[in-house]
C-alpha atoms as a PDB file:
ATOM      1  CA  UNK A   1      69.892 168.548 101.184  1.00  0.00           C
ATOM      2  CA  UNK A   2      71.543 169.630  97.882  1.00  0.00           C
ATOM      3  CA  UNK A   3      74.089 167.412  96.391  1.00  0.00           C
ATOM      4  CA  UNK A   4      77.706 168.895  95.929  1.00  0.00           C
ATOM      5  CA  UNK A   5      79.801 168.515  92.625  1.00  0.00           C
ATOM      6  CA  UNK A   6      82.345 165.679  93.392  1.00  0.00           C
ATOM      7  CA  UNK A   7      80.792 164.923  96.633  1.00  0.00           C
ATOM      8  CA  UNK A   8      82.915 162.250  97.385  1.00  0.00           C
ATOM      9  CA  UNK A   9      86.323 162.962  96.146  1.00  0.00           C
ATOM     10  CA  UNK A  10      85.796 166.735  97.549  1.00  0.00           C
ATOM     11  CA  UNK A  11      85.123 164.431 100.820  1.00  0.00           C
ATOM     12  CA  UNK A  12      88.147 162.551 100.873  1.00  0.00           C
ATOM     13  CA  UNK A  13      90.789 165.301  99.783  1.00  0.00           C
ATOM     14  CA  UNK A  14      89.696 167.329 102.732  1.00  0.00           C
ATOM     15  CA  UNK A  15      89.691 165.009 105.352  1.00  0.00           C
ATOM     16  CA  UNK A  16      93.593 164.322 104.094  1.00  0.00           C
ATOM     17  CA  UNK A  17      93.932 168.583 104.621  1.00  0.00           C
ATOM     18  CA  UNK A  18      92.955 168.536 107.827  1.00  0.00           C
ATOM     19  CA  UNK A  19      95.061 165.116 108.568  1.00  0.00           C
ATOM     20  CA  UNK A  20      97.686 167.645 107.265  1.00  0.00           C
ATOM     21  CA  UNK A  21      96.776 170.490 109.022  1.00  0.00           C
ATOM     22  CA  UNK A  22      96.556 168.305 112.140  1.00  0.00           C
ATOM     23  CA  UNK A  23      99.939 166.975 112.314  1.00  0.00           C
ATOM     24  CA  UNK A  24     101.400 170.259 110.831  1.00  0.00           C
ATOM     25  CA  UNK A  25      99.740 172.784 112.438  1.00  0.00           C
ATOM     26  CA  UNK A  26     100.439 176.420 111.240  1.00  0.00           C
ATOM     27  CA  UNK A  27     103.692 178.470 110.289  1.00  0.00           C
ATOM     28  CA  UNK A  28     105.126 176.103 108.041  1.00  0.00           C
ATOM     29  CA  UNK A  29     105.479 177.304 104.037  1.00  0.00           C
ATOM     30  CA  UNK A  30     103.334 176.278 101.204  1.00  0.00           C
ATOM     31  CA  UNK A  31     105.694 173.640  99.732  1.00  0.00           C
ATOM     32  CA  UNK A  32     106.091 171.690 103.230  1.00  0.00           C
ATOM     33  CA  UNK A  33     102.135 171.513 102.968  1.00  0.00           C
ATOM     34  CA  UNK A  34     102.349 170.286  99.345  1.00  0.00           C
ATOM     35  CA  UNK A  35     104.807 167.284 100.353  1.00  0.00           C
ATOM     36  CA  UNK A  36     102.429 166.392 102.850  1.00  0.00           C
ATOM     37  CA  UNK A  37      99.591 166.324 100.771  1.00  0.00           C
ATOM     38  CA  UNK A  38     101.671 164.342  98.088  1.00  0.00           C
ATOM     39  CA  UNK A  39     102.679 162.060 100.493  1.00  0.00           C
ATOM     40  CA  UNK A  40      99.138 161.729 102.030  1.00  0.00           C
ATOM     41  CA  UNK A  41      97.780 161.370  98.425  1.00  0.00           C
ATOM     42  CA  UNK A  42     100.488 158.839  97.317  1.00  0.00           C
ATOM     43  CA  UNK A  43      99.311 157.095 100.635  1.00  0.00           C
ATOM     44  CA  UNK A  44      95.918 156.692  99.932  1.00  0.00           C
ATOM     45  CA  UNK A  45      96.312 155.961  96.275  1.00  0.00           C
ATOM     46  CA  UNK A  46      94.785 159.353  95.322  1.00  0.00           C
ATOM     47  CA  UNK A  47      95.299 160.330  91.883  1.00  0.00           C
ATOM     48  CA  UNK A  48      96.806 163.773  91.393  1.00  0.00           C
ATOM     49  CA  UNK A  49      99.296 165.761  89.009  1.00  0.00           C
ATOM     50  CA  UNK A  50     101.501 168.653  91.232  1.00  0.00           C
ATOM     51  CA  UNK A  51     102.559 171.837  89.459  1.00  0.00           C
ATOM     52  CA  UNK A  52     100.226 170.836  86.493  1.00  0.00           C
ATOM     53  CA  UNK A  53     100.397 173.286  83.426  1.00  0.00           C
ATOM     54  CA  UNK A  54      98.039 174.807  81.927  1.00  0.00           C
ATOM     55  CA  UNK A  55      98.710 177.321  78.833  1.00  0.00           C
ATOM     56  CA  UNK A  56      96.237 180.060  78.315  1.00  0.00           C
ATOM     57  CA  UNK A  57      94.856 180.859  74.785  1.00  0.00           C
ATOM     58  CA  UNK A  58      93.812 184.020  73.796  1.00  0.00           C
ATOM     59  CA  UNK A  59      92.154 184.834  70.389  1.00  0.00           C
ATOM     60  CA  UNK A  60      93.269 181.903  68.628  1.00  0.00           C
ATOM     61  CA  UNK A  61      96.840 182.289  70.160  1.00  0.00           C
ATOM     62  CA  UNK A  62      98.843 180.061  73.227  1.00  0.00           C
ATOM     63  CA  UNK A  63     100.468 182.953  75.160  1.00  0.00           C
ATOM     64  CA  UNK A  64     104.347 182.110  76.285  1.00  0.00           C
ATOM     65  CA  UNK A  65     102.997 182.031  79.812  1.00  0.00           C
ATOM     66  CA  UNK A  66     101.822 179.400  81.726  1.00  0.00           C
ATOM     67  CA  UNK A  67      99.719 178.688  84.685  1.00  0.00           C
ATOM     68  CA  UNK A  68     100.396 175.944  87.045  1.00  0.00           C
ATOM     69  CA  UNK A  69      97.865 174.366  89.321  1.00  0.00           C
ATOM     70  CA  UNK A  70      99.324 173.238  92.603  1.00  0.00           C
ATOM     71  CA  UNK A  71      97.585 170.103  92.151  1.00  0.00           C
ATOM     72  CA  UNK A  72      94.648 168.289  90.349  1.00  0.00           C
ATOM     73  CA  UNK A  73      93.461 165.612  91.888  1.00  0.00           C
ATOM     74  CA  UNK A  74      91.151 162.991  90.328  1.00  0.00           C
ATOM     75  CA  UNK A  75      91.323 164.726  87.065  1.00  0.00           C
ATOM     76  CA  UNK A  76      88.640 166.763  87.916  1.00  0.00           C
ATOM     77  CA  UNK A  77      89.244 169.277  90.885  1.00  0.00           C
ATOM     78  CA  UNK A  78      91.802 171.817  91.293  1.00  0.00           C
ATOM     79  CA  UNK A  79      93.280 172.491  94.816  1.00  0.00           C
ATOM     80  CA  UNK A  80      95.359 175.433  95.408  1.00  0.00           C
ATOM     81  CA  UNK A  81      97.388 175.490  98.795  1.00  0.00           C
ATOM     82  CA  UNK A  82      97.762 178.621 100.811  1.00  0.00           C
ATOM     83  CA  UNK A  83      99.589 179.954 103.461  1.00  0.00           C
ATOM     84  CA  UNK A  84      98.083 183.845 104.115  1.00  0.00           C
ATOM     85  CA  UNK A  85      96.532 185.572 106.769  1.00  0.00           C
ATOM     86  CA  UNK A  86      92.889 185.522 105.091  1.00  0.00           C
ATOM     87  CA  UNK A  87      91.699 184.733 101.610  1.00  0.00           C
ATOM     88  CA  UNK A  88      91.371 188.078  99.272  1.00  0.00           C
ATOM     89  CA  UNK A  89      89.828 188.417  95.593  1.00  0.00           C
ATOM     90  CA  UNK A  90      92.833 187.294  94.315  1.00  0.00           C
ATOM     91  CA  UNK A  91      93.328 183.854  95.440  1.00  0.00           C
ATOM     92  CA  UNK A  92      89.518 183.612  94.228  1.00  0.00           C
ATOM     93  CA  UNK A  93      90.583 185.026  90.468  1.00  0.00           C
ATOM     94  CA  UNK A  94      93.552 182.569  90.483  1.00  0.00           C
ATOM     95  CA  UNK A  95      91.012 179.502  91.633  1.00  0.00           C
ATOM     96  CA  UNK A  96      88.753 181.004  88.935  1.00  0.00           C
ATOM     97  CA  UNK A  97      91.821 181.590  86.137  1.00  0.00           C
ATOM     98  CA  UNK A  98      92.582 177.732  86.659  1.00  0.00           C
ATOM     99  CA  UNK A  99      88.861 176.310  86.369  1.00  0.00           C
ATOM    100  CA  UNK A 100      88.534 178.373  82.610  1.00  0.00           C
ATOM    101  CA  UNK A 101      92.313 177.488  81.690  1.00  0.00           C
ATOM    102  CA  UNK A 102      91.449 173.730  82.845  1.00  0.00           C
ATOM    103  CA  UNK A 103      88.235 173.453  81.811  1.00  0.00           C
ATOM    104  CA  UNK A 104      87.160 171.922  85.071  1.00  0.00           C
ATOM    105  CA  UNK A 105      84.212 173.250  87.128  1.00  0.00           C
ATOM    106  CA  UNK A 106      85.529 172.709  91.235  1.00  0.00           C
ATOM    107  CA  UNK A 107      88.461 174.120  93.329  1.00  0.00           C
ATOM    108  CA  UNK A 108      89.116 173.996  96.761  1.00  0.00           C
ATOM    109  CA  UNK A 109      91.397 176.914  98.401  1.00  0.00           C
ATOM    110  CA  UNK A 110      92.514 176.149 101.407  1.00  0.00           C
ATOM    111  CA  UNK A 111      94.642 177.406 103.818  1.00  0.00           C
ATOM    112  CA  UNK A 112      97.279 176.346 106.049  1.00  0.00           C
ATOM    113  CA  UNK A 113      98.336 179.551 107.985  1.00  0.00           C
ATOM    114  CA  UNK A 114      95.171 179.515 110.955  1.00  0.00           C
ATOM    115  CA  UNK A 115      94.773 177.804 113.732  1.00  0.00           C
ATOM    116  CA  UNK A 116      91.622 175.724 112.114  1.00  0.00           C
ATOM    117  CA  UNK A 117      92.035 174.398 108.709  1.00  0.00           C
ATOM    118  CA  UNK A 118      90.507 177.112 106.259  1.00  0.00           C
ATOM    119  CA  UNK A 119      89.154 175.911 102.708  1.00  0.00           C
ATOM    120  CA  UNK A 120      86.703 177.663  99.683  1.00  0.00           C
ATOM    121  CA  UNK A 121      84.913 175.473  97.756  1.00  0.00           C
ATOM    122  CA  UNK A 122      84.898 177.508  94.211  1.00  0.00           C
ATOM    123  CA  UNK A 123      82.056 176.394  91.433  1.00  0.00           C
ATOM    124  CA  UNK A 124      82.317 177.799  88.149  1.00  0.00           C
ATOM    125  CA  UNK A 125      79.728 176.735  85.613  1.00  0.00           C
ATOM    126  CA  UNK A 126      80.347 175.327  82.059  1.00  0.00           C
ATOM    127  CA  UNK A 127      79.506 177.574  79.347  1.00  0.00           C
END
């Protein structure tokens, strides 16, 4: 069986997601999933920055605008909270825009607005 990048922290923030889902269900908006997952994380003494900046350089230049993650948690893994009908390319770009702006190599995308918990686990590899 191949071994997953952060196995074990990937693990534990989606077994907190589907606590969330479970109690929340569908239908609610993004930012009354993101207080449960702060609370959840606070809870279970997961690190993790909300609304975390990043700037974006380009040619030797920080552009005015910013991104911002919806959380990172452990440092290392970017999770960006959803609540659509299905994932399209561009909830994919915007995982793949934070992992280059970040400098990190795993998101998760998941969403909240189906009956089952939906989540992407996106890899990008260091250059």
């Amino acid at each position: 069986m191949e071994d997953y990048l952060h196995k074990e922290e990937t693990f534990k923030i989606i077994g907190i997601l589907f606590e969330v889902h479970k109690n929340l269900g569908k239908g609610f908006s993004e930012i009354v999933y993101k207080d449960a997952i702060e609370f959840e994380f606070n809870e279970n003494k997961i690190p993790f920055e909300r609304e975390k900046e990043f700037s974006v350089n380009y040619k030797n230049t920080t552009l005015k605008h910013k991104f911002y993650a919806d959380f990172v948690v452990f440092n290392k893994i970017i999770l960006e909270v959803k609540t659509v009908d299905c994932f399209n390319n561009s909830h994919y770009n915007q995982c793949l825009n934070y992992l280059r702006v970040s400098n990190n190599e795993l998101a998760l995308l998941v969403n909240f607005n189906s009956i089952s918990l939906e989540y992407k686990r996106i890899v990008r590899t260091k250059k």
